[in-house]
Protein backbone atom coordinates (compact mmCIF):
# COMPACT_ATOMS: atom_id res chain seq x y z
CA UNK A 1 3.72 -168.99 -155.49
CA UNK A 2 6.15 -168.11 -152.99
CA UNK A 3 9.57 -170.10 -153.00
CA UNK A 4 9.45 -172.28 -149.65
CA UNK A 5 12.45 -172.37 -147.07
CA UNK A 6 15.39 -173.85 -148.40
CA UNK A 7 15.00 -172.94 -151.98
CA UNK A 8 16.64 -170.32 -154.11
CA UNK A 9 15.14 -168.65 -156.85
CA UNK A 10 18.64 -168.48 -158.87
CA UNK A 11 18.23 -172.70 -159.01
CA UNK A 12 14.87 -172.35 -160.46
CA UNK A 13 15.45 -169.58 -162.70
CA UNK A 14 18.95 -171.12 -164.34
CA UNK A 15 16.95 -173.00 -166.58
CA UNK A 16 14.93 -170.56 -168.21
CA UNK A 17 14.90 -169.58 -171.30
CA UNK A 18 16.24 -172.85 -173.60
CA UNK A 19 13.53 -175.39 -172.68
CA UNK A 20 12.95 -176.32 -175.88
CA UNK A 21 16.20 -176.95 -176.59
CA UNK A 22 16.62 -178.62 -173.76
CA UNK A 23 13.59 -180.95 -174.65
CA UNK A 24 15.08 -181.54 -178.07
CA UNK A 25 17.90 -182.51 -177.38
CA UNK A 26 18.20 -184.59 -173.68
CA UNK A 27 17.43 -187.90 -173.74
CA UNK A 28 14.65 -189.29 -172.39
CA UNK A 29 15.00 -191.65 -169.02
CA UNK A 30 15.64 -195.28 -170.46
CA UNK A 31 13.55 -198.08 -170.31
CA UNK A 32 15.80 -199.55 -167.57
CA UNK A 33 15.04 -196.84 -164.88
CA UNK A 34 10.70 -198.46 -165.42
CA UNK A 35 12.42 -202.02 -164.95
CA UNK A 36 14.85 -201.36 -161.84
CA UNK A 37 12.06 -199.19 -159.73
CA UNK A 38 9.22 -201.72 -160.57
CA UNK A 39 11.17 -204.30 -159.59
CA UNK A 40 12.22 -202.70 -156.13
CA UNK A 41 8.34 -201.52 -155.50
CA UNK A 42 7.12 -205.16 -156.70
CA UNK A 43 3.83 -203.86 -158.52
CA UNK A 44 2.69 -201.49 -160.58
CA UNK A 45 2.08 -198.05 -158.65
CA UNK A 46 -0.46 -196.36 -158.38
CA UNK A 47 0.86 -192.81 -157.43
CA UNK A 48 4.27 -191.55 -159.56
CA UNK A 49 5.69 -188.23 -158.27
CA UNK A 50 8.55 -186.70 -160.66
CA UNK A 51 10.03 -183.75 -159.14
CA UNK A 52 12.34 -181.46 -160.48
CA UNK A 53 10.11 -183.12 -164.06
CA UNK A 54 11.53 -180.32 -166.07
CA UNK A 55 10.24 -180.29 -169.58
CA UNK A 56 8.60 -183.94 -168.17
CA UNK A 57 11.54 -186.59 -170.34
CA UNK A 58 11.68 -188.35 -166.87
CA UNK A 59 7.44 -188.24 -166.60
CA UNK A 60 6.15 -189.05 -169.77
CA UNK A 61 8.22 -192.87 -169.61
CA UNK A 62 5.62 -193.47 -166.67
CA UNK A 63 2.39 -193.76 -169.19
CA UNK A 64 1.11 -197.05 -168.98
CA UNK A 65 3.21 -197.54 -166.32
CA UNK A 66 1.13 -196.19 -163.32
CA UNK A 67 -2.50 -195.52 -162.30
CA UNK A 68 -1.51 -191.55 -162.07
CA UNK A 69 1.65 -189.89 -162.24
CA UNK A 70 2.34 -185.89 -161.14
CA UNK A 71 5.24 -184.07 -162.58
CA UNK A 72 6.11 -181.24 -160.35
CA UNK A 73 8.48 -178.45 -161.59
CA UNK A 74 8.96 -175.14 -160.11
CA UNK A 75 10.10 -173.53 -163.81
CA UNK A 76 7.45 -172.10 -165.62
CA UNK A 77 9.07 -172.53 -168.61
CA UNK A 78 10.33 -176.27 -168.54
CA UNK A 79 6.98 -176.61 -167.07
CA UNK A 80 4.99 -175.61 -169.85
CA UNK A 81 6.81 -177.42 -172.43
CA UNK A 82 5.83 -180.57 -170.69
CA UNK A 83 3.01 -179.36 -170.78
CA UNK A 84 2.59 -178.88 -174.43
CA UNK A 85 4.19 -182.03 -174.94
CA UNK A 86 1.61 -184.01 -172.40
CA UNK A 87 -1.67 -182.72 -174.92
CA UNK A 88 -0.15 -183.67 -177.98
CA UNK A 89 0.70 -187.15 -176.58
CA UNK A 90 -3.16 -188.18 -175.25
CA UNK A 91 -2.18 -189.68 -172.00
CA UNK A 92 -4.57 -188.70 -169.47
CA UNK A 93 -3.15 -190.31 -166.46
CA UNK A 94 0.12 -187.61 -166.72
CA UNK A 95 -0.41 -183.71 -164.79
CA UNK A 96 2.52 -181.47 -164.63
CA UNK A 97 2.14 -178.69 -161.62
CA UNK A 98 4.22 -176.21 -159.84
CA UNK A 99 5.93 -176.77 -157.12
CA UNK A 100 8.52 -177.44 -155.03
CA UNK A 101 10.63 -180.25 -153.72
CA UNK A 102 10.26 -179.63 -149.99
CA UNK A 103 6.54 -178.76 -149.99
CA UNK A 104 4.77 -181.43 -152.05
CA UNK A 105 0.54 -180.99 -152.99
CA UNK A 106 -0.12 -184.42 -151.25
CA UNK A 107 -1.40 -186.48 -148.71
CA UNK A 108 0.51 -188.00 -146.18
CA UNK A 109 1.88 -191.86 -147.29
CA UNK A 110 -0.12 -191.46 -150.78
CA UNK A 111 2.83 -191.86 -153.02
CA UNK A 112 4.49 -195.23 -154.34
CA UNK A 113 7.62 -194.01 -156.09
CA UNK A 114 9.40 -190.83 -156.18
CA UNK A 115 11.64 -189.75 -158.87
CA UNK A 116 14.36 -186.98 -159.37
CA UNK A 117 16.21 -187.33 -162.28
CA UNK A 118 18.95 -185.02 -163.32
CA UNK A 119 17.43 -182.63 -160.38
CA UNK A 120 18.40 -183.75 -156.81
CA UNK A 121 21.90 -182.16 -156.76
CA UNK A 122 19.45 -178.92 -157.75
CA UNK A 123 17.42 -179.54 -154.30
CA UNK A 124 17.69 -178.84 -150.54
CA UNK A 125 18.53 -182.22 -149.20
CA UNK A 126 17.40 -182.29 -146.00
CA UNK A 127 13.71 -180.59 -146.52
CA UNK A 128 13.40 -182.70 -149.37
CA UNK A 129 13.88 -185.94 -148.09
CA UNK A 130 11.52 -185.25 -144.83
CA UNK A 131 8.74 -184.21 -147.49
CA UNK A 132 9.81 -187.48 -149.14
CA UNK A 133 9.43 -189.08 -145.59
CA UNK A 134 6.12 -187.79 -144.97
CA UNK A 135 4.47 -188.38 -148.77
CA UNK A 136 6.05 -191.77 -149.54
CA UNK A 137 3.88 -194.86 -148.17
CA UNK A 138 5.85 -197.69 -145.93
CA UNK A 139 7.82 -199.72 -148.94
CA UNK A 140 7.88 -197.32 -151.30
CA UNK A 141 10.89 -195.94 -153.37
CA UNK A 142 12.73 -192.71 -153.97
CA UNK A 143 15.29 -192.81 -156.63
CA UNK A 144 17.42 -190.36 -157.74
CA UNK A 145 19.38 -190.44 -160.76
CA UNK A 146 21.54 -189.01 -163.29
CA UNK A 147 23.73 -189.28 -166.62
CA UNK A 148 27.02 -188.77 -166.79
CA UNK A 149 28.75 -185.80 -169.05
CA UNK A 150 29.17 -186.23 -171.95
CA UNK A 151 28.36 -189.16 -172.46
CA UNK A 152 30.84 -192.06 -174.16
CA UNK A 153 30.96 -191.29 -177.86
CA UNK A 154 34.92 -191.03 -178.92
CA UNK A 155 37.89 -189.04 -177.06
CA UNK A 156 38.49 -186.33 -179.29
CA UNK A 157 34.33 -185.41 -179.33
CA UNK A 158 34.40 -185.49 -175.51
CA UNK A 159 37.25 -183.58 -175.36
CA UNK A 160 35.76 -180.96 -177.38
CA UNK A 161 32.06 -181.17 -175.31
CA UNK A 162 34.58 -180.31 -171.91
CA UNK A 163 36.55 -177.45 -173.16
CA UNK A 164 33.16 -176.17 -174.03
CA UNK A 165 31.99 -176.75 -170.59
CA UNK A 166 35.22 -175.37 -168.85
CA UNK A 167 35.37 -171.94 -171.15
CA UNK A 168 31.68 -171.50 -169.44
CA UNK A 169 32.75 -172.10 -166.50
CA UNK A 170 35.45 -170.07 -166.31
CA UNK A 171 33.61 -167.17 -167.82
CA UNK A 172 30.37 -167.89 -164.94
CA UNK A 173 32.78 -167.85 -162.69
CA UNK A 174 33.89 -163.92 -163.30
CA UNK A 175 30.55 -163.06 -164.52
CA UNK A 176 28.38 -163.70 -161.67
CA UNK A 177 28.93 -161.80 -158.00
CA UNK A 178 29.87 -164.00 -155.22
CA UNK A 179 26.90 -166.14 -153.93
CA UNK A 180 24.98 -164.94 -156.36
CA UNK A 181 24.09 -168.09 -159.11
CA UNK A 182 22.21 -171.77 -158.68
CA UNK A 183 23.69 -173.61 -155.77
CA UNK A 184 24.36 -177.20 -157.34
CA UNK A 185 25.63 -179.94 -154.94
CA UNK A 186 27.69 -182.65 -155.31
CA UNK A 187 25.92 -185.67 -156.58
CA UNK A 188 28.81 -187.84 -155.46
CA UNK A 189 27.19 -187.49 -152.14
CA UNK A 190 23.64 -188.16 -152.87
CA UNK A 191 24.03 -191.96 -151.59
CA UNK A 192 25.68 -190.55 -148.00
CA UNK A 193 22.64 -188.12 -147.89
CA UNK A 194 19.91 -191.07 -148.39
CA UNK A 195 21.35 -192.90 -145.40
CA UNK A 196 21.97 -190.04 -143.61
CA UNK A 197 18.42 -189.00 -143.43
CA UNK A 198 16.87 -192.15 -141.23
CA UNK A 199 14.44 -192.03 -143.55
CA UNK A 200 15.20 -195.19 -145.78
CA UNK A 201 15.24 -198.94 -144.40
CA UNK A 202 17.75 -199.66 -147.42
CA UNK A 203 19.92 -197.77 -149.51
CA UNK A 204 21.99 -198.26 -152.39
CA UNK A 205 23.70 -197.41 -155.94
CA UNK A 206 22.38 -198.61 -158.92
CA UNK A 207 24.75 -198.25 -162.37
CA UNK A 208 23.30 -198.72 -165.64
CA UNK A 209 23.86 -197.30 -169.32
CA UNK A 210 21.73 -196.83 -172.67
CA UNK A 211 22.44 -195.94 -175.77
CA UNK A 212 20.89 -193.46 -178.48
CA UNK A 213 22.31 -192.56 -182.17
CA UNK A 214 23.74 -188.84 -182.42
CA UNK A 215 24.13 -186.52 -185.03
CA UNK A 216 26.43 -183.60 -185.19
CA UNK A 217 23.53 -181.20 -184.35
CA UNK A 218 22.40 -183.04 -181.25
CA UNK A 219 25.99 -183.55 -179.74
CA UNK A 220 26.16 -179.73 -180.32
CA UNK A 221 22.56 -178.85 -178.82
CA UNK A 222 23.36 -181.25 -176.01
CA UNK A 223 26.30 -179.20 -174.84
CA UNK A 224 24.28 -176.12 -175.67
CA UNK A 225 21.48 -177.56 -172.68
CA UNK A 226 23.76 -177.11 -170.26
CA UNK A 227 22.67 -174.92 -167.54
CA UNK A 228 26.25 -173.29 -167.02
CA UNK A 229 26.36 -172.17 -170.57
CA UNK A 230 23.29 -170.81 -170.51
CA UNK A 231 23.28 -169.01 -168.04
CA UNK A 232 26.58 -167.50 -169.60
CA UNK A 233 24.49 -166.58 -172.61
CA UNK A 234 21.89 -164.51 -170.44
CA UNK A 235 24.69 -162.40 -168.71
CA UNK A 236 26.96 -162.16 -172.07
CA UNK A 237 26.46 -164.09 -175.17
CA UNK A 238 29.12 -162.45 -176.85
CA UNK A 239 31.94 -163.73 -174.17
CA UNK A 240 31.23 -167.44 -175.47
CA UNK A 241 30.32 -167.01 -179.21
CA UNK A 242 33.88 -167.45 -179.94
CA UNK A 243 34.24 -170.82 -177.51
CA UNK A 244 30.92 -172.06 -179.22
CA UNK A 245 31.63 -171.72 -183.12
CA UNK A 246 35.06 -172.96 -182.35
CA UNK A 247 33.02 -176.22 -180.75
CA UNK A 248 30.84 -176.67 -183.44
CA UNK A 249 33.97 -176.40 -186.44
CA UNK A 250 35.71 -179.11 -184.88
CA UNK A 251 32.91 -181.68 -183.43
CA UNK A 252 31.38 -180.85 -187.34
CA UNK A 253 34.76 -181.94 -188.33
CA UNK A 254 35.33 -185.42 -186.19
CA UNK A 255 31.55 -186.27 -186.93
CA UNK A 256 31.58 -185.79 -190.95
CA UNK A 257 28.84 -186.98 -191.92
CA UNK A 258 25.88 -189.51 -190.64
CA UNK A 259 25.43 -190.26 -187.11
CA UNK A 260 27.33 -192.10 -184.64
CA UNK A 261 26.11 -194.35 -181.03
CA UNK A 262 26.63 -192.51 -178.02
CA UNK A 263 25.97 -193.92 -174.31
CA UNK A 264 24.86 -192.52 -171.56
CA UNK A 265 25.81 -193.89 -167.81
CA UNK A 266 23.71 -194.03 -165.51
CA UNK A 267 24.07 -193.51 -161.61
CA UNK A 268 20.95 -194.64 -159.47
CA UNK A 269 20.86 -193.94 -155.83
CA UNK A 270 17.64 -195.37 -154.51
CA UNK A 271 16.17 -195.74 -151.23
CA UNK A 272 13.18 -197.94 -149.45
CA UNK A 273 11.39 -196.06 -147.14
C-alpha cells in the first residue's frame, strides 16, 4: 500500500518491532471513554472506526458496544497482534485493516464515532480531520484521547520512569540525522486543531482518570513501550543498556515486593460534527 500525502513512513515504522510488549503492558482504554462517547452520540452506534488501533487496546472495549467496529492501523506489526488477539477473543463484530488516517476504506457519512487514542499527535491534522469530515455522519463524534506519562504512582517511581525517558531522548536526539525520525505533534494543541478545522459544531476537553494495579515488571515494560526508547534500541541498544538496568535496580528497589495502584489521566478532546 502506498503511504498517502501527508504521512511519513518513519511515524509508522517507530513502532515496530515491540508490539507485544507494547500489548502486554499498555492499558487498555477504560470503561469511562464507552460511557462519555455514548453519552455524547445518544445511542448505541452502529459504525466504530479506531484509527491509529495499534495492537487494537482502544478496539476491542467496543465489543458489545456497537453493531461493527473497524480498527485501522497502518503497522503491520501492531496490526497483526490485534489481530491475533481479535481470534482468540470470538467477537465477530471487530476487523482490524490497514490503513491510513487521511484515506479511510468508507463511505461517505457511514461512521458514528471515531476514535484515536494515544495516536492523533502521530497524524496529519489537517487531512485527517477532512477524511473525518467526509466519513463521519451529521451528529456524530470524533474523540481523541490520551494518558498522561507516567502515570501517578509515587514521586520517586516517576522520577525514575522520566530519567529513563530523558536518557532516550537525549541519546535519539544525536542518533538520528536531522529530519530524519517520527514527526510527533503537540497534543496540547489537539483541542485548537478540532475548532480550527470548521468541521465540528462543538468542541471540547474532557478529563478523566482510571486506575489499574502494577507490578515492578509492568512499570518497567511500560517505560520499555515507549516509542522513543525503542527506537533507541533499533539504532544502538548498547547506548541505553546502562540507563535501563540502572531503571530497573532502583524502581525494583522502591517497589519491593507485591504490587502497588497506579492511575492513569486522561485527556479527551472530542468534537460533534
Amino acid at each position: 500500500m502506498n503511504i498517502p500525502a501527508g504521512n511519513r513512513q518513519e511515524n509508522v515504522e517507530r513502532f515496530t518491532g515491540f508490539a507485544a510488549l507494547y500489548d502486554q503492558h499498555r492499558p487498555e482504554a477504560p470503561k469511562a471513554v464507552l460511557e462519555i462517547l455514548e453519552g455524547y452520540l445518544g445511542r448505541k452506534p452502529q459504525l466504530v472506526m479506531d484509527i491509529g488501533c495499534g495492537t487494537g487496546l482502544s478496539t476491542m472495549i467496543w465489543t458489545g458496544h456497537a453493531e461493527r467496529v473497524i480498527g485501522v492501523e497502518p503497522n503491520d506489526g501492531m496490526r497483526e497482534q490485534a489481530e491475533a488477539k481479535l481470534r482468540s477473543s470470538g467477537a465477530d463484530a471487530i476487523t482490524f485493516v490497514k490503513g491510513f488516517s487521511n484515506r479511510l476504506d468508507t463511505a461517505d457519512e457511514s461512521v458514528d464515532l471515531i476514535t484515536c487514542s494515544q495516536s492523533f499527535h502521530w497524524m496529519e491534522p489537517i487531512s485527517t480531520l477532512q477524511e473525518v469530515n467526509r466519513v463521519l455522519k451529521p451528529g456524530g463524534v470524533f474523540a481523541a484521547f490520551d494518558c498522561d506519562w507516567p502515570p501517578v504512582i509515587g514521586w520517586q517511581l516517576e522520577q525514575e520512569y522520566m530519567r529513563l525517558i530523558a536518557a532516550g531522548d537525549e541519546l535519539l536526539e544525536r542518533l538520528e540525522a536531522p529530519d530524519s525520525g517520527a514527526v510527533k505533534r503537540d497534543k496540547e494543541k489537539h483541542l485548537a486543531t478540532l475548532r480550527e478545522s470548521g468541521v465540528f459544531r462543538y468542541t471540547r476537553e474532557i478529563v478523566f482518570h482510571h486506575q489499574e494495579d502494577c507490578t515492578t515488571e509492568r512499570f518497567i515494560g511500560l517505560a520499555l513501550s515507549q516509542g522513543g526508547l525503542q527506537t533507541v534500541l533499533k539504532l544502538q541498544p548498547e547506548a541505553l543498556a546502562p540507563a535501563i538496568e540502572a531503571f530497573r535496580i532502583r524502581v525494583e528497589k522502591e517497589f519491593g515486593e507485591g504490587s502497588r495502584t497506579m492511575r492513569f489521566g486522561y485527556r479527551m478532546r472530542i468534537g460533534i460534527k
